[in-house]
C-alpha atoms as a PDB file:
ATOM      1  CA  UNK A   1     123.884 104.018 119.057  1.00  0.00           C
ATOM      2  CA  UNK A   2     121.597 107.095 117.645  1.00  0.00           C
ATOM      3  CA  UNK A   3     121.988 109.796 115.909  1.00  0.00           C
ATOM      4  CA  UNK A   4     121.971 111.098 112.126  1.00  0.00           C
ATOM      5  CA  UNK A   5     125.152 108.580 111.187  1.00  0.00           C
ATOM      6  CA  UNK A   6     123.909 105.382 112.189  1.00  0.00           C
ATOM      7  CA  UNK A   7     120.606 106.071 110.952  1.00  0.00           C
ATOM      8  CA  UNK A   8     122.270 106.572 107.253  1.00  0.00           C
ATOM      9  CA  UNK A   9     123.885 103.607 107.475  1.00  0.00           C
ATOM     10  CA  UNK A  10     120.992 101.599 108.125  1.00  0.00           C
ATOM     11  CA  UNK A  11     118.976 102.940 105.686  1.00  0.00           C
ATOM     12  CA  UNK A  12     121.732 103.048 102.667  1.00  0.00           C
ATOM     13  CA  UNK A  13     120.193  99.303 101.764  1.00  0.00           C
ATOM     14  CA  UNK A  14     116.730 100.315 101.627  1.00  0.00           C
ATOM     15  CA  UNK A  15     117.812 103.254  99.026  1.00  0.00           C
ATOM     16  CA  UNK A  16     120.183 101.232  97.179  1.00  0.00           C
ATOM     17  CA  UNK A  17     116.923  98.701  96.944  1.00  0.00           C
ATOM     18  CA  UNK A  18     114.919 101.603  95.932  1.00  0.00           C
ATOM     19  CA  UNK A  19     117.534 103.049  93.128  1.00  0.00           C
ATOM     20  CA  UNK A  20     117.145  99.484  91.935  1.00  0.00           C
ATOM     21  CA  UNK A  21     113.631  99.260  91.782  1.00  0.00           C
ATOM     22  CA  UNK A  22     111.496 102.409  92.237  1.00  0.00           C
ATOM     23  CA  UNK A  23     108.238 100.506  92.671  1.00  0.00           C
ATOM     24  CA  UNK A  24     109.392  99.125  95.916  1.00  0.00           C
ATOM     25  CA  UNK A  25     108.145 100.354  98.826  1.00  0.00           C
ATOM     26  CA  UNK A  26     109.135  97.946 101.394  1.00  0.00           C
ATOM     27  CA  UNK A  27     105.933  96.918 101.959  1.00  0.00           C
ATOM     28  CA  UNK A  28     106.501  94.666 105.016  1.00  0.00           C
ATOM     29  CA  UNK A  29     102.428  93.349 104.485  1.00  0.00           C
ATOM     30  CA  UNK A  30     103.107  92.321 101.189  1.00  0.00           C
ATOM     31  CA  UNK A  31     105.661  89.733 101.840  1.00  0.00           C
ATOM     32  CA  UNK A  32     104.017  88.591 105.187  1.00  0.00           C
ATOM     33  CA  UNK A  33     100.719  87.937 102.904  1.00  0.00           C
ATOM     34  CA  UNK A  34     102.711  86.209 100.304  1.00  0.00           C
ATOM     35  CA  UNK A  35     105.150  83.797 102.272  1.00  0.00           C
ATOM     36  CA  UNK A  36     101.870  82.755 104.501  1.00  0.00           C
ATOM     37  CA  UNK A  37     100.014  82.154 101.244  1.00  0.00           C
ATOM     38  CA  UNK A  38     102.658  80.205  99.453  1.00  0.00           C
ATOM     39  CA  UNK A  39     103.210  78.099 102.647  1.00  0.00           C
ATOM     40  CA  UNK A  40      99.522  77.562 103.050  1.00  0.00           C
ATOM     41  CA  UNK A  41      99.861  76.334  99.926  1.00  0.00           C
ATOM     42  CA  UNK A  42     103.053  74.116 100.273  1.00  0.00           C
ATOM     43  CA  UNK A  43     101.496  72.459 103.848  1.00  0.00           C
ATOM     44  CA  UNK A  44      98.026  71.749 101.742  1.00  0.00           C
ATOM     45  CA  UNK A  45     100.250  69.663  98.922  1.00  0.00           C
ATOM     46  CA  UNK A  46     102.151  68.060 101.957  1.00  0.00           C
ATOM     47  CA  UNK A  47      98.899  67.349 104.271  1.00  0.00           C
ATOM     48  CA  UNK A  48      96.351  66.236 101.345  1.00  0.00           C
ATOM     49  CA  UNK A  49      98.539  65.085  98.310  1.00  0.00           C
ATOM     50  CA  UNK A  50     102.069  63.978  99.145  1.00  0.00           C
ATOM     51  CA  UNK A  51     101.840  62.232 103.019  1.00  0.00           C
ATOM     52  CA  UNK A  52      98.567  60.314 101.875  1.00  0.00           C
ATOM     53  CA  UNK A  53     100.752  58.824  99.012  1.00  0.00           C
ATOM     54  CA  UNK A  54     103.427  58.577 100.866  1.00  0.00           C
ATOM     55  CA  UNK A  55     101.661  56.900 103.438  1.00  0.00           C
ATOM     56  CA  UNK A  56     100.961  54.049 101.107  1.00  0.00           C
ATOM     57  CA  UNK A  57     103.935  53.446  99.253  1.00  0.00           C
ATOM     58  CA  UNK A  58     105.731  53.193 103.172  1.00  0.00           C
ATOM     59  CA  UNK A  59     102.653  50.634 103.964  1.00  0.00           C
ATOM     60  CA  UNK A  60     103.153  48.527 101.296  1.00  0.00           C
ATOM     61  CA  UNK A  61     106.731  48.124 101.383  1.00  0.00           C
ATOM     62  CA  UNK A  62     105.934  46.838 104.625  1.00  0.00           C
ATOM     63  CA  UNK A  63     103.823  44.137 103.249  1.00  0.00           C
ATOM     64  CA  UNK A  64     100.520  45.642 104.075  1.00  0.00           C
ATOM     65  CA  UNK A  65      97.546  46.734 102.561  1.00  0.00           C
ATOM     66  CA  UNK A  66      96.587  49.973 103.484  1.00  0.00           C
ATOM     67  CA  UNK A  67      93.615  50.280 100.908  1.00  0.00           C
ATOM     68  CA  UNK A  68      93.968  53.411  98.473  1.00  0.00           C
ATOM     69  CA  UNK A  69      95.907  56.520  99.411  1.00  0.00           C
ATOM     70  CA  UNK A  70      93.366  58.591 101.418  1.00  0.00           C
ATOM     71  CA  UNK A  71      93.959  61.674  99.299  1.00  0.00           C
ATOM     72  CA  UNK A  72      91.709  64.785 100.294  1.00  0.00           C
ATOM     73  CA  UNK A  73      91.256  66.432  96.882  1.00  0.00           C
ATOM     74  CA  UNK A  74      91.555  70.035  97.035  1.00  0.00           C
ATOM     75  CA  UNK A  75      92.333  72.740  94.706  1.00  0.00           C
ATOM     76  CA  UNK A  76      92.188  76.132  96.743  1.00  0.00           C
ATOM     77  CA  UNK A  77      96.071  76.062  96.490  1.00  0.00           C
ATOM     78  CA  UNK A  78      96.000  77.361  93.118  1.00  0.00           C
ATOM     79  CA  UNK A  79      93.910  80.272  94.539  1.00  0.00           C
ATOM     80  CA  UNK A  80      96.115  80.882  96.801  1.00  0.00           C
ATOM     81  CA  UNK A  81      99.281  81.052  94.559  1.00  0.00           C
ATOM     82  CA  UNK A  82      97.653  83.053  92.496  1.00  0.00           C
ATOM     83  CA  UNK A  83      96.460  85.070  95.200  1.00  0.00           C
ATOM     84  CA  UNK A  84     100.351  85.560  96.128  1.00  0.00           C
ATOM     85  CA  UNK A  85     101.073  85.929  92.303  1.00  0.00           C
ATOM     86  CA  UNK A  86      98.833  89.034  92.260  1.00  0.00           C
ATOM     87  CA  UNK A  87      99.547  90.390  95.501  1.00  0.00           C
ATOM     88  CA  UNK A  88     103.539  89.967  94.623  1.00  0.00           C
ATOM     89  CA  UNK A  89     103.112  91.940  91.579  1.00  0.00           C
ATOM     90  CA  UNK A  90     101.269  94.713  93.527  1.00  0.00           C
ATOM     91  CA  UNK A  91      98.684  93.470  90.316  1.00  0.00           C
ATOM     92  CA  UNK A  92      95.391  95.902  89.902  1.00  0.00           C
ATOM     93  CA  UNK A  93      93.276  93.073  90.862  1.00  0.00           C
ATOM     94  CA  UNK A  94      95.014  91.875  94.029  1.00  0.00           C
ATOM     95  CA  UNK A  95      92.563  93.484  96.648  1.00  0.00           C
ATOM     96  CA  UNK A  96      89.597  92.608  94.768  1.00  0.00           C
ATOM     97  CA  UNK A  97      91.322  88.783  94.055  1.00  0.00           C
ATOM     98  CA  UNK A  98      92.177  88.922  97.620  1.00  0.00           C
ATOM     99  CA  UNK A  99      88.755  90.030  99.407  1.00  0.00           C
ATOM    100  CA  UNK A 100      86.970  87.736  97.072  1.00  0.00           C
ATOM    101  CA  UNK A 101      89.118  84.906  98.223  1.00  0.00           C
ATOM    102  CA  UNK A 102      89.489  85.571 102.013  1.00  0.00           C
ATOM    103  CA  UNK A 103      85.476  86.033 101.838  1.00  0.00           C
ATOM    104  CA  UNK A 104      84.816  82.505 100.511  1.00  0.00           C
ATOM    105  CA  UNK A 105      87.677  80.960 102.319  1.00  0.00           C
ATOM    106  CA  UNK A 106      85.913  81.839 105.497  1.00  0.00           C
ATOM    107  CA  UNK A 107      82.595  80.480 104.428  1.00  0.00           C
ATOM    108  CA  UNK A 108      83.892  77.309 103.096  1.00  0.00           C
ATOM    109  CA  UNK A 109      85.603  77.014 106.295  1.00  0.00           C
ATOM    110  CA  UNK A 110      83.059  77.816 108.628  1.00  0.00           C
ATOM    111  CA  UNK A 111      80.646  75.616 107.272  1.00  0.00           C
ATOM    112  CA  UNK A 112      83.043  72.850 107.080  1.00  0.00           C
ATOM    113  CA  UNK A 113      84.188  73.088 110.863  1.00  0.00           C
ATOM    114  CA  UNK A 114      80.444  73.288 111.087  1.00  0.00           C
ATOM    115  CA  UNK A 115      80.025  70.274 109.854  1.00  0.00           C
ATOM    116  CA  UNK A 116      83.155  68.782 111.438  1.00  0.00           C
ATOM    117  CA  UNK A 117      81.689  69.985 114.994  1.00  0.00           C
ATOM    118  CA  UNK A 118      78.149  67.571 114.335  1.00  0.00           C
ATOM    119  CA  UNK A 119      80.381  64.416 114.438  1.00  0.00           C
ATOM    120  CA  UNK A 120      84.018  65.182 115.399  1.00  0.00           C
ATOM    121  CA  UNK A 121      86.553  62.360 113.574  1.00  0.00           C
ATOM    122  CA  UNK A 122      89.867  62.023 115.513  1.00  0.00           C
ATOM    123  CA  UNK A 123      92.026  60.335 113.201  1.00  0.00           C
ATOM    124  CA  UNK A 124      95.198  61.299 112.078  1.00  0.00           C
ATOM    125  CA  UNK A 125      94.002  62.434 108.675  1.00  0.00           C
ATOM    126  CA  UNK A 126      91.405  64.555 110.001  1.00  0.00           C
ATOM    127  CA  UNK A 127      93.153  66.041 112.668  1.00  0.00           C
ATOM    128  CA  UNK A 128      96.007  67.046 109.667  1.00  0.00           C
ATOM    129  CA  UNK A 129      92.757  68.104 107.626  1.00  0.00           C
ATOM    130  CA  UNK A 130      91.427  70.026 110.635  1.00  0.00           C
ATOM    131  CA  UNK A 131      94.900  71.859 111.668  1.00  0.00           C
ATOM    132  CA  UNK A 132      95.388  73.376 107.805  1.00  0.00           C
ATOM    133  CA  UNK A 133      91.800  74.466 108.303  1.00  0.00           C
ATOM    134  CA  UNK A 134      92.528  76.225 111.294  1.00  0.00           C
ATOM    135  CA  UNK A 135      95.544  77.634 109.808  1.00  0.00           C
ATOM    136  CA  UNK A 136      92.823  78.884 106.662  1.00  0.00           C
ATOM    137  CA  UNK A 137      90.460  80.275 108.357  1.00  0.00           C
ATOM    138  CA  UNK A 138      92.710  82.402 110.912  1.00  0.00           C
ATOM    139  CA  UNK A 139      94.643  83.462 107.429  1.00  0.00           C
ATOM    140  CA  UNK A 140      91.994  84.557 105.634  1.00  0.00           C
ATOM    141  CA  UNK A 141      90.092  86.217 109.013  1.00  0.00           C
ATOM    142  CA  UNK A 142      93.450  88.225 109.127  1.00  0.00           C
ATOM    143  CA  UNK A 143      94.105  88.983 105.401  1.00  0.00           C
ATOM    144  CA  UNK A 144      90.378  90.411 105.127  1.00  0.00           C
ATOM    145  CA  UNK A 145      90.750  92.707 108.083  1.00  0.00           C
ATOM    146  CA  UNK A 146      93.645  94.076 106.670  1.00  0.00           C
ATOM    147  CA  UNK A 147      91.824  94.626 103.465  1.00  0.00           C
ATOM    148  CA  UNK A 148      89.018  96.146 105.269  1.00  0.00           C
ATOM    149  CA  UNK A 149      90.947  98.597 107.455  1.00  0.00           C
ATOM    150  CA  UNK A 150      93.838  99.788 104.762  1.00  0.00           C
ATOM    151  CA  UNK A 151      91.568 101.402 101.958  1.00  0.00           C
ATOM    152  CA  UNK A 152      93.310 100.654  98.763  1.00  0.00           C
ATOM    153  CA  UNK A 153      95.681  97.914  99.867  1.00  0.00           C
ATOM    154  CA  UNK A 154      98.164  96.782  98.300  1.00  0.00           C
ATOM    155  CA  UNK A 155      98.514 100.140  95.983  1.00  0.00           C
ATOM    156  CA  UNK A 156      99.097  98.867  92.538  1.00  0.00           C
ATOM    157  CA  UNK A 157     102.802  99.064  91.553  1.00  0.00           C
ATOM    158  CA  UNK A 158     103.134 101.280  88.515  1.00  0.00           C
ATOM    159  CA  UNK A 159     103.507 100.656  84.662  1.00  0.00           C
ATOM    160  CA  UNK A 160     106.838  99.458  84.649  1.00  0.00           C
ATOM    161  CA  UNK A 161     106.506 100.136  80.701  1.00  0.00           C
ATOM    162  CA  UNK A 162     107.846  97.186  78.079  1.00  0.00           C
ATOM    163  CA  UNK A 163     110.230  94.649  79.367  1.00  0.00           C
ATOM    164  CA  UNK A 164     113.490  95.204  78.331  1.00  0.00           C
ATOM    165  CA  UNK A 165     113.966  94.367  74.674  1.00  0.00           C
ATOM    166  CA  UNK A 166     110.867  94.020  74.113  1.00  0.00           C
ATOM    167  CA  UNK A 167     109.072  95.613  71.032  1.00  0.00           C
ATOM    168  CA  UNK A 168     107.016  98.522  70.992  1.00  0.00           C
ATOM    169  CA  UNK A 169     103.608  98.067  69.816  1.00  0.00           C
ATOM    170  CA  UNK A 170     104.739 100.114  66.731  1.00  0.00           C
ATOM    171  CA  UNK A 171     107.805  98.703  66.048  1.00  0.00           C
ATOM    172  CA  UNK A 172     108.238  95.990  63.257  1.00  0.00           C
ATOM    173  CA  UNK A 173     110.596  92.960  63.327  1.00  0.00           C
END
């Protein structure tokens, strides 16, 4: 089907979306960025925090010892909520927050599969550590190429002004 009529129908969400919220711009990126960030950051709690523990509390309901929980402590998740926090919010600081990020994810990552390469470990937990690594580092590759080729990426959403009923700065209570 083509033509003028279907086209209006299709797009009657998109400017209903729009009425609703004139900052939106259906920036297709900006969710892409944000859902891979925020499951980056769900698979790192999963892979380094919760199946470790996990892991032990099934052993020793067995009746075994597994030894402590072999927990890979890592806090780049925050970044990288924060990272979708700011991109989300089309903040002012998002591409600069973002290039900054992607930059040192890729170095920390290089030089840890560096590193990894010397004397390859094959166990499970490694080969979890090594698949959200993978998962980083083609991310972040990805994320600052976009950065790099779309000059001012994201464009920062405008003042929305106060929240509503919210005081002006001059106002009294």
């Amino acid at each position: 089907m083509s033509g003028g009529r279907s086209e209006a129908k299709m797009s009657a969400p998109r400017a209903a979306a729009a009425d609703r919220n004139p900052k939106c711009n259906h920036d297709g990126l900006i969710a892409f960025a944000v859902f891979g960030l925020v499951v980056m950051a769900a698979w790192t709690l999963v892979i380094k925090y919760l199946a470790p523990i996990l892991y032990v509390v099934s052993e020793r309901a067995a009746g075994r010892s597994p030894g402590p929980a072999p927990v890979m402590w890592d806090f780049w998740w925050v970044a990288h909520l924060a990272l979708a926090w700011l991109l989300w919010r089309r903040h002012a600081w998002a591409r600069a927050a973002g290039m900054a990020i992607a930059a040192a994810e890729i170095a920390v990552v290089t030089v840890k599969f560096i590193a990894y390469m010397r004397r390859p470990d094959l166990s499970f937990w490694r080969l979890l550590w090594f698949t959200n690594k993978v998962y980083v580092l083609a991310f972040f590759v990805v994320l600052l190429i976009v950065f790099l080729r779309r000059k001012g990426w994201p464009a920062p959403a405008a003042d929305p002004g106060p929240a509503p009923g919210a005081l002006s700065a001059g106002a009294r209570s």
